[in-house]
N, C-alpha and C. Protein backbone atom coordinates (compact mmCIF):
# COMPACT_ATOMS: atom_id res chain seq x y z
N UNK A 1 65.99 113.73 123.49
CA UNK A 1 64.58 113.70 123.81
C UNK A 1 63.79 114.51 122.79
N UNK A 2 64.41 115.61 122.10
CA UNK A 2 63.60 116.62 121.60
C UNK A 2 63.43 115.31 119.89
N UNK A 3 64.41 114.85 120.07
CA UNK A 3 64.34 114.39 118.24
C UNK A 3 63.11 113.32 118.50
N UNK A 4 62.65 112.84 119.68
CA UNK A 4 61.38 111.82 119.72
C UNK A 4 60.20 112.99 119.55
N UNK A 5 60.20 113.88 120.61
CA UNK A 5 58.90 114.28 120.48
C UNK A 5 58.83 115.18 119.02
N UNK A 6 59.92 115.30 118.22
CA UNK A 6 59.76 116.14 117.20
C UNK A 6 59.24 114.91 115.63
N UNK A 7 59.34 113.34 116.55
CA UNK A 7 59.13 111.94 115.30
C UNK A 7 57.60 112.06 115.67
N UNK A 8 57.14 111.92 117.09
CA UNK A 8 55.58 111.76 117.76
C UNK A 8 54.58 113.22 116.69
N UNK A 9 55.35 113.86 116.57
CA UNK A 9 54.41 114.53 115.64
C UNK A 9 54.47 114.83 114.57
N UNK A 10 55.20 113.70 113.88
CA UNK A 10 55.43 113.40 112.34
C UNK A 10 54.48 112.59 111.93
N UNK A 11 54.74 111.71 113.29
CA UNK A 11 53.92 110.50 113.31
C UNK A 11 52.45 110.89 113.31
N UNK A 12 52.01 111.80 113.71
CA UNK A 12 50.82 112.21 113.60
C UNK A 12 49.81 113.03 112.85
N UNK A 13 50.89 113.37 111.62
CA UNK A 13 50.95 114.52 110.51
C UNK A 13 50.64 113.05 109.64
N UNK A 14 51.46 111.93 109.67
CA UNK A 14 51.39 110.70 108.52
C UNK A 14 50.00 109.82 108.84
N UNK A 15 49.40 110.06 110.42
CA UNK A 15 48.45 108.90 110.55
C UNK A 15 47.12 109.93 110.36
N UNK A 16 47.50 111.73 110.26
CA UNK A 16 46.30 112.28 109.84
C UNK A 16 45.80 112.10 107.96
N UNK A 17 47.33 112.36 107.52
CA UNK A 17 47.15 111.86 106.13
C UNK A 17 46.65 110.43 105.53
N UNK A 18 47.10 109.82 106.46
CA UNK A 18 46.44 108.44 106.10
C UNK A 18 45.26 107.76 106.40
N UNK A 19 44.58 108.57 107.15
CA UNK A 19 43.40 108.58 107.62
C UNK A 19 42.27 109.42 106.41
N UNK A 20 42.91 110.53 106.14
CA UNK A 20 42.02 111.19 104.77
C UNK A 20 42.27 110.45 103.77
N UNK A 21 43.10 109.48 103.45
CA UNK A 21 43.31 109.00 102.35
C UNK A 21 42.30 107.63 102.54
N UNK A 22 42.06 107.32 103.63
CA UNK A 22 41.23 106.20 103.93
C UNK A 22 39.92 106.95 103.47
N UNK A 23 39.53 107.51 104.15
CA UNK A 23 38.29 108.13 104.05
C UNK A 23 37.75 108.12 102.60
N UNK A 24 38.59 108.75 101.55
CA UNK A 24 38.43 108.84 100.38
C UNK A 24 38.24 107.50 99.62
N UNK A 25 38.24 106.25 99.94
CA UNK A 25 38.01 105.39 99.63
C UNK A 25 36.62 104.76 100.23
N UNK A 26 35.82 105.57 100.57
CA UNK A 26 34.68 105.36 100.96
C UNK A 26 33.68 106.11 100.29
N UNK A 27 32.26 105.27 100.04
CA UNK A 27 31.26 105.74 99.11
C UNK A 27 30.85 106.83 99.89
N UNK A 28 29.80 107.23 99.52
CA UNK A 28 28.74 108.22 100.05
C UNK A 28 28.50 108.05 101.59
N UNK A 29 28.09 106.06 101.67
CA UNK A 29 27.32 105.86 102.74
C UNK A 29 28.68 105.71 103.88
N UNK A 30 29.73 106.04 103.49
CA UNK A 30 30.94 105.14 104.08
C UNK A 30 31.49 103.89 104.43
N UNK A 31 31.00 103.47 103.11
CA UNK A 31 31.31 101.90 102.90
C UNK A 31 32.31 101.88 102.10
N UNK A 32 33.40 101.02 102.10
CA UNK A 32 34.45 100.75 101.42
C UNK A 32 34.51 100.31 100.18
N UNK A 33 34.40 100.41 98.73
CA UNK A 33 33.78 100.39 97.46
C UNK A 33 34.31 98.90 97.17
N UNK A 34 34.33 97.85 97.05
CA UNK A 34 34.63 96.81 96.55
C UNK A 34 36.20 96.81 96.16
N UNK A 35 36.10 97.84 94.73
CA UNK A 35 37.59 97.88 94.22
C UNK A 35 38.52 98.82 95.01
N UNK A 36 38.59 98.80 96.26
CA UNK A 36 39.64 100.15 96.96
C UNK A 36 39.60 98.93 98.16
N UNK A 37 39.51 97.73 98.17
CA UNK A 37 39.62 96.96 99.89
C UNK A 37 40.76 97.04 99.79
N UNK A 38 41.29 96.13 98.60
CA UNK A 38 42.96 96.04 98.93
C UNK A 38 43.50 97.03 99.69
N UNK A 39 43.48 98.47 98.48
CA UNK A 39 44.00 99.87 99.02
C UNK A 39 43.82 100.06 100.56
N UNK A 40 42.49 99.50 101.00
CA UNK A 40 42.42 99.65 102.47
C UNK A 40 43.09 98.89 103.13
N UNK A 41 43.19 98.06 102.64
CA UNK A 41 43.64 97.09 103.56
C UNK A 41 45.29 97.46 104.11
N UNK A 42 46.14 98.02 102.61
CA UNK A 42 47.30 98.45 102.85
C UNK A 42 47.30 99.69 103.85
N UNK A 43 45.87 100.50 103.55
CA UNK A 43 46.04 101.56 104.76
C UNK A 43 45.99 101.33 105.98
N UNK A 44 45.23 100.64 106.21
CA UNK A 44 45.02 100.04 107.60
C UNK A 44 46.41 99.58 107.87
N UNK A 45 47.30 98.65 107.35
CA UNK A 45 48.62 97.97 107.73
C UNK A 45 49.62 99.12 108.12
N UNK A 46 49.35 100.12 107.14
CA UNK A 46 50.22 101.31 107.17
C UNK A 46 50.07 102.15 108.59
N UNK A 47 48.89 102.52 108.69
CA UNK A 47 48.28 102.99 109.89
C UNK A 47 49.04 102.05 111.25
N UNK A 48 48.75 100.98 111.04
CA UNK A 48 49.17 100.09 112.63
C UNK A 48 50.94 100.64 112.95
N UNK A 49 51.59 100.39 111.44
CA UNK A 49 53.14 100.46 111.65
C UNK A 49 53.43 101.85 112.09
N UNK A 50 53.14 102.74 111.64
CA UNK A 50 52.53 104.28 112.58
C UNK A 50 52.35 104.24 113.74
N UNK A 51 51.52 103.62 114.33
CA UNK A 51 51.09 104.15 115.22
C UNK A 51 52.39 102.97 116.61
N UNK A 52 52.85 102.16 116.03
CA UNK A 52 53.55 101.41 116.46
C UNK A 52 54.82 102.20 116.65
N UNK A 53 55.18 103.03 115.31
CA UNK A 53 56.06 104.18 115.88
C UNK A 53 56.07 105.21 116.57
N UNK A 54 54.98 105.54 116.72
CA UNK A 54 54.50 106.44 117.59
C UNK A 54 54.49 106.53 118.96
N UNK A 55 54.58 105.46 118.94
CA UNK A 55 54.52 104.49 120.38
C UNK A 55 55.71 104.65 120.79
N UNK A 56 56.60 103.96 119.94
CA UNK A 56 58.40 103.60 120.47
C UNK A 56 59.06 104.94 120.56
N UNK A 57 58.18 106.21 119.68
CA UNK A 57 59.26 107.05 120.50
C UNK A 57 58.51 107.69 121.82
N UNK A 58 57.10 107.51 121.32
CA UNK A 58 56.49 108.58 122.59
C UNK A 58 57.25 107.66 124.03
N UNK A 59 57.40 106.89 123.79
CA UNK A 59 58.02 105.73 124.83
C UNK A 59 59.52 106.01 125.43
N UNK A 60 59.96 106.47 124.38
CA UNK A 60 61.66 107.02 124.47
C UNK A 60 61.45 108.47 124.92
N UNK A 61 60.43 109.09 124.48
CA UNK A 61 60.46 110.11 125.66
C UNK A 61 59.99 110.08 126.56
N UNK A 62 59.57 109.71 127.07
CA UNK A 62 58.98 109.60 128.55
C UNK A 62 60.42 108.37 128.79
N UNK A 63 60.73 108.08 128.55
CA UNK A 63 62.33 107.59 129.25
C UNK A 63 63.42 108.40 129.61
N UNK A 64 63.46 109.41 128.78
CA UNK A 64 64.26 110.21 128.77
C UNK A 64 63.61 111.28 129.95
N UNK A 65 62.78 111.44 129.83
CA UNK A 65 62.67 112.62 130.44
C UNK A 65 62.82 111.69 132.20
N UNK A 66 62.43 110.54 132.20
CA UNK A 66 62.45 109.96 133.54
C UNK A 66 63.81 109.88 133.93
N UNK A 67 64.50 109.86 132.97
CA UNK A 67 66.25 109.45 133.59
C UNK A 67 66.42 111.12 133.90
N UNK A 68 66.18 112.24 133.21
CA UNK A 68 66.32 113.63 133.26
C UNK A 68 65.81 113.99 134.53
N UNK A 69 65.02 113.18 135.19
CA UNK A 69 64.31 114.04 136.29
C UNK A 69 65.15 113.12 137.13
N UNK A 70 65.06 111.78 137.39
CA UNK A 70 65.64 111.13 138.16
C UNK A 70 67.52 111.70 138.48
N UNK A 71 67.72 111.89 137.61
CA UNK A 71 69.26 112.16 137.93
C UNK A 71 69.79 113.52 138.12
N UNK A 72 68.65 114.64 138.25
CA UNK A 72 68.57 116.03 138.79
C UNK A 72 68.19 115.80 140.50
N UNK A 73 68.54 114.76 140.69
CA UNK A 73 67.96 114.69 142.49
C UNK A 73 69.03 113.99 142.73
């Protein structure tokens, strides 16, 4: 259980970095500059598969901890 919740906030160290790295591809007004969409576009893809992991373990822990409580009774 501990190795999920220790991925859930990896996962959240990579979707904060990738979020400043988005950012930085934005003008002044926070518009996305023409030549950086692609780049966004890969961030954005990057971002989803993140947060998709984020998911599967926050998911595995809260499994774990349900079989942990369930089978202490």
């Amino acid at each position: 259980m501990n190795c999920h919740q220790h991925a859930v906030k990896d996962f959240d160290l990579q979707i904060e970095m990738n979020e400043l790295e988005m950012g930085m591809l934005n003008d002044a007004n926070g518009e996305v500059l023409p030549y950086n969409e692609s780049r966004m576009d890969e961030l954005e893809q990057k971002k989803l598969k993140l947060l998709m992991g984020k998911r599967y373990n926050q998911n595995a822990t809260n499994a774990y901890w349900y079989y942990l409580e369930r089978s202490s009774k």
